[in-house]
Protein backbone atom coordinates (compact mmCIF):
# COMPACT_ATOMS: atom_id res chain seq x y z
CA UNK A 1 -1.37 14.68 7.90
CA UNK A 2 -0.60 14.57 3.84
CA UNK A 3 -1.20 11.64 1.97
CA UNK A 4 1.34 11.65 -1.25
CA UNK A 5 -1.80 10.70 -3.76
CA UNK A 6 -0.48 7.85 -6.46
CA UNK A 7 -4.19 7.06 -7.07
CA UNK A 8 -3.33 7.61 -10.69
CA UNK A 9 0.81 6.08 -11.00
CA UNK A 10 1.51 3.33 -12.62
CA UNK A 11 1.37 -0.11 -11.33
CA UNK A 12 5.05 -0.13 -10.64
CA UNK A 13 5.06 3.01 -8.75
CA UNK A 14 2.37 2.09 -6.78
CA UNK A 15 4.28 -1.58 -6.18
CA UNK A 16 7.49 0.60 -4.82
CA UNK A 17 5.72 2.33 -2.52
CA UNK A 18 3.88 -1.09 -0.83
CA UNK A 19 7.26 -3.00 -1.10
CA UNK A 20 8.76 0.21 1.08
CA UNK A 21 5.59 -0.41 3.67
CA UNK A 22 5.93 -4.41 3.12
CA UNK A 23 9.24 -3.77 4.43
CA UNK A 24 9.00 -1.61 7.39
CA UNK A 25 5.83 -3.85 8.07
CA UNK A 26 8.50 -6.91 8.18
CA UNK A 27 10.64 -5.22 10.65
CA UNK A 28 7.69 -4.92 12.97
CA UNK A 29 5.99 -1.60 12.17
CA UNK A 30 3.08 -0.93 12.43
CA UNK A 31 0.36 -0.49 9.32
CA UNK A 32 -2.77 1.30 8.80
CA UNK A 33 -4.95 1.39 5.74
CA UNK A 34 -8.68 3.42 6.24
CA UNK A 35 -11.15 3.78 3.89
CA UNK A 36 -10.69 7.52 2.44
CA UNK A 37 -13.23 10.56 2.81
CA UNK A 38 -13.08 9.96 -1.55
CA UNK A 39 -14.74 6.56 -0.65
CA UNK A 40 -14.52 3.37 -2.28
CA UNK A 41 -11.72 2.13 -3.67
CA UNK A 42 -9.86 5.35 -2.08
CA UNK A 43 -7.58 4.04 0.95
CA UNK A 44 -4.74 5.64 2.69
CA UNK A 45 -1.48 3.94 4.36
CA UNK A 46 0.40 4.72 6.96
CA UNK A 47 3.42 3.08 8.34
CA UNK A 48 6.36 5.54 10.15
CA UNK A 49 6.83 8.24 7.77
CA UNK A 50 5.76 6.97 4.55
CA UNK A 51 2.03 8.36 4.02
CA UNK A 52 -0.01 7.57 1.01
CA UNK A 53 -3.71 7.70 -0.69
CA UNK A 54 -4.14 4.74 -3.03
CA UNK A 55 -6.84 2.25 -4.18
CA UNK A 56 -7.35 -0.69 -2.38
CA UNK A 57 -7.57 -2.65 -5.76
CA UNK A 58 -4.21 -1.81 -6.70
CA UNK A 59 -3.26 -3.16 -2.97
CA UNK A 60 -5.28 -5.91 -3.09
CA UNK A 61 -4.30 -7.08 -5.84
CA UNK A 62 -0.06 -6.63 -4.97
CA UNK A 63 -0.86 -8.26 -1.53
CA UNK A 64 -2.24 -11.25 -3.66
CA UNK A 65 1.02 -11.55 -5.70
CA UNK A 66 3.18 -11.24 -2.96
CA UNK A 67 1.43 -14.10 -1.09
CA UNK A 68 1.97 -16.11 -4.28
CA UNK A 69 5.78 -15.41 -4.47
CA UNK A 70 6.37 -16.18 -0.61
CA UNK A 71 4.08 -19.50 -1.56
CA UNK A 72 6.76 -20.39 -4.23
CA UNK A 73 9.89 -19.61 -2.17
């Protein structure tokens, strides 16, 4: 399987892509992030057809701000 690589994209490309997974995650699909063969912070994520290789710190740190905004609301 390919992994479209936005290791290096900007923040707010990377954020697009994990709002598409948050979404399909919210609709009950399932998600799985491994460590990559890179190694740390390489990760990839899978969810239905969307396949990516990121960092988890990038993740990590959108997961946190998302849990903050649903916090607020």
């Amino acid at each position: 399987m390919m992994h479209r690589d936005i290791l290096l994209d900007p923040d707010e490309e990377k954020e697009k892509a994990y709002e598409q997974i948050h979404a399909l995650y919210l609709q009950g699909k399932p998600v799985t992030v491994r460590e990559h063969e890179r190694g740390f912070p390489a990760v990839t994520v899978d969810c239905e057809g969307i396949h990516i290789l990121t960092d988890i710190i990038s993740l990590e740190k959108w997961w946190s701000k998302k849990k903050k905004e649903q916090e607020r609301s």
